[in-house]
N, C-alpha and C. Protein backbone atom coordinates (compact mmCIF):
# COMPACT_ATOMS: atom_id res chain seq x y z
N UNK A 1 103.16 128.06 -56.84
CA UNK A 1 101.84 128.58 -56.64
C UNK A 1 101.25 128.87 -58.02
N UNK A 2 100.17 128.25 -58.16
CA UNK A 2 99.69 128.74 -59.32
C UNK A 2 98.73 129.94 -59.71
N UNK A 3 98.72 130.16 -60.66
CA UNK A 3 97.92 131.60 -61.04
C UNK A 3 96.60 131.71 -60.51
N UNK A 4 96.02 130.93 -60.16
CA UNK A 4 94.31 131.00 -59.57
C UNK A 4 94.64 131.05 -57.86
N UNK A 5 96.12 131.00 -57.46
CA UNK A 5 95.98 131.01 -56.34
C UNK A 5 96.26 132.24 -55.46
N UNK A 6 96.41 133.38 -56.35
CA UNK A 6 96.02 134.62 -56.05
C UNK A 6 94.82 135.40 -56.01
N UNK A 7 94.23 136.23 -55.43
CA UNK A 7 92.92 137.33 -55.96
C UNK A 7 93.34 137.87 -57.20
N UNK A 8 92.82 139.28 -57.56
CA UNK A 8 92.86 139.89 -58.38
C UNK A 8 93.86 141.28 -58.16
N UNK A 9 93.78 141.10 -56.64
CA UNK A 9 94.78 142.47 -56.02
C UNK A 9 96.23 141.73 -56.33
N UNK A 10 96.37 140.52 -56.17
CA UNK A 10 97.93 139.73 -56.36
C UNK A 10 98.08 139.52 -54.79
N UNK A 11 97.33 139.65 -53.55
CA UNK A 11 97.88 138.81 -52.57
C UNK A 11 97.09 137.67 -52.04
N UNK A 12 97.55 136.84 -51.58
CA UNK A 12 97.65 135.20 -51.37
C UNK A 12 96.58 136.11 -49.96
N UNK A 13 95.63 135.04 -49.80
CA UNK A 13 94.56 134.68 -48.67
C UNK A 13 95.33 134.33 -47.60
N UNK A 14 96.45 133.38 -47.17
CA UNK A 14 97.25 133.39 -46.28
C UNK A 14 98.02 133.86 -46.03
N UNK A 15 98.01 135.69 -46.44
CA UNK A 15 99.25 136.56 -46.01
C UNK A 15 98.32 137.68 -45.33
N UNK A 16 98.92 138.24 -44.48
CA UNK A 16 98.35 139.47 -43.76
C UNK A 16 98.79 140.99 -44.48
N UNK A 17 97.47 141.15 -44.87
CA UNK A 17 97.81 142.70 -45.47
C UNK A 17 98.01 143.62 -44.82
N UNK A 18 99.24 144.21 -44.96
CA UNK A 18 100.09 145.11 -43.82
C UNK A 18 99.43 146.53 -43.36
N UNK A 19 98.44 146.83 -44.49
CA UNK A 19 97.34 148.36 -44.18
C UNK A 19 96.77 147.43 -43.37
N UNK A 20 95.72 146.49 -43.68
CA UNK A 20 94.71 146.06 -42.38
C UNK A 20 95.42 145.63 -41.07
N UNK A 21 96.73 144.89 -40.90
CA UNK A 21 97.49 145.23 -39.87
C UNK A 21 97.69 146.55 -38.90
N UNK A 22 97.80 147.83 -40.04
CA UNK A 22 98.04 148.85 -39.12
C UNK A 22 96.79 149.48 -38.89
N UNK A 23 95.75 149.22 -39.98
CA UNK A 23 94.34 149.62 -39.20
C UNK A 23 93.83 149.17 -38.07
N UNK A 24 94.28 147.64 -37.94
CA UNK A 24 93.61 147.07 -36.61
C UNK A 24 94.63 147.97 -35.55
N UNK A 25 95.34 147.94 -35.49
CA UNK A 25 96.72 148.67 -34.30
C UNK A 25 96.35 149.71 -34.05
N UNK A 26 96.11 150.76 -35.04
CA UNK A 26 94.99 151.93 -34.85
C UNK A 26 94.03 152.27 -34.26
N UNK A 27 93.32 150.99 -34.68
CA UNK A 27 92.05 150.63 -33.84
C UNK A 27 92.11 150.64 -32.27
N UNK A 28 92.89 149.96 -31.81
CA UNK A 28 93.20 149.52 -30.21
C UNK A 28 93.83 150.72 -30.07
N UNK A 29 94.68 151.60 -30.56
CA UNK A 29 95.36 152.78 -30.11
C UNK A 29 94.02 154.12 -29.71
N UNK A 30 92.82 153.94 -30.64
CA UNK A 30 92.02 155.03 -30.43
C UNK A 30 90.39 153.96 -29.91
N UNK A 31 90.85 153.37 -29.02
CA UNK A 31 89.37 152.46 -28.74
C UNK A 31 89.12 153.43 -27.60
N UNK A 32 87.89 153.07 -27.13
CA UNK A 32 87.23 153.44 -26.29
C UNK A 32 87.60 153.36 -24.97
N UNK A 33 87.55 154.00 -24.02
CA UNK A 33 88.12 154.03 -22.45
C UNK A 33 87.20 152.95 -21.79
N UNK A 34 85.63 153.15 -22.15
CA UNK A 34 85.09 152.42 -21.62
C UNK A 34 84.95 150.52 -22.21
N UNK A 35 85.46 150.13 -23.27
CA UNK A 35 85.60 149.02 -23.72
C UNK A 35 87.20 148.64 -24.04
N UNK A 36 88.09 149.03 -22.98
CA UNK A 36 89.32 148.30 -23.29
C UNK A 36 89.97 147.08 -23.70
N UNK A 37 90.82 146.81 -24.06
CA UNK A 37 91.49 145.56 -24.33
C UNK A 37 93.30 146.07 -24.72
N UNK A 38 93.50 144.85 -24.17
CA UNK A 38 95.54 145.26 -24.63
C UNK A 38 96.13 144.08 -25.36
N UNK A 39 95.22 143.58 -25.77
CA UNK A 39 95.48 141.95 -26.31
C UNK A 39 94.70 141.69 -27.70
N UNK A 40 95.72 141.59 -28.80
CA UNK A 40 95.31 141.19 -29.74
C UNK A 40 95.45 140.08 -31.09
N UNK A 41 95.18 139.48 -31.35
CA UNK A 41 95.75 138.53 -31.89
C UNK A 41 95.32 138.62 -33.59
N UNK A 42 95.83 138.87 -34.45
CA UNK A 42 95.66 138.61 -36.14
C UNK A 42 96.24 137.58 -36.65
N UNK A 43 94.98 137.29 -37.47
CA UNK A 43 95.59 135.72 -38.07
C UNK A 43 94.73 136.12 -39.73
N UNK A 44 95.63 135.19 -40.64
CA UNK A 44 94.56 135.40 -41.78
C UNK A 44 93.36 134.38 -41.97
N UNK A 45 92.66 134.87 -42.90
CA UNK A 45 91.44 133.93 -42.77
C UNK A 45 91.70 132.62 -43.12
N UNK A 46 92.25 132.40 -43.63
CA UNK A 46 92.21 130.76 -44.48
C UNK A 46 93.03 130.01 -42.97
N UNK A 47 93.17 130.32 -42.19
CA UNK A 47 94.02 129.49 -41.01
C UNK A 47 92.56 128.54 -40.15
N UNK A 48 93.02 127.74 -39.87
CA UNK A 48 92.25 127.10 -38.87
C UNK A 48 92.82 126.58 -37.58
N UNK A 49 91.70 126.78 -36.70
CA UNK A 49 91.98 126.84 -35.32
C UNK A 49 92.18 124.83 -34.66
């Protein structure tokens, strides 16, 4: 991997940053009663569908 293929923080665009991981988890743990969901899926951005 070469040096431009990091940001400036040092992580790679195709790795999942483990705080925004547990923020999203957080998220669904304190969502709303009236807008539920139990299903979530994280992917990083550079992936294509």
């Amino acid at each position: 991997m070469g040096a431009g293929a990091l940001d400036p923080a040092g992580a790679s665009d195709s790795l999942l940053d483990p705080d925004a991981v547990a923020r999203t988890y957080l998220h669904v743990l304190r969502q709303d009663r009236s807008a539920w969901t139990w299903e979530i899926e994280l992917r990083p951005r550079v992936e294509r569908f």
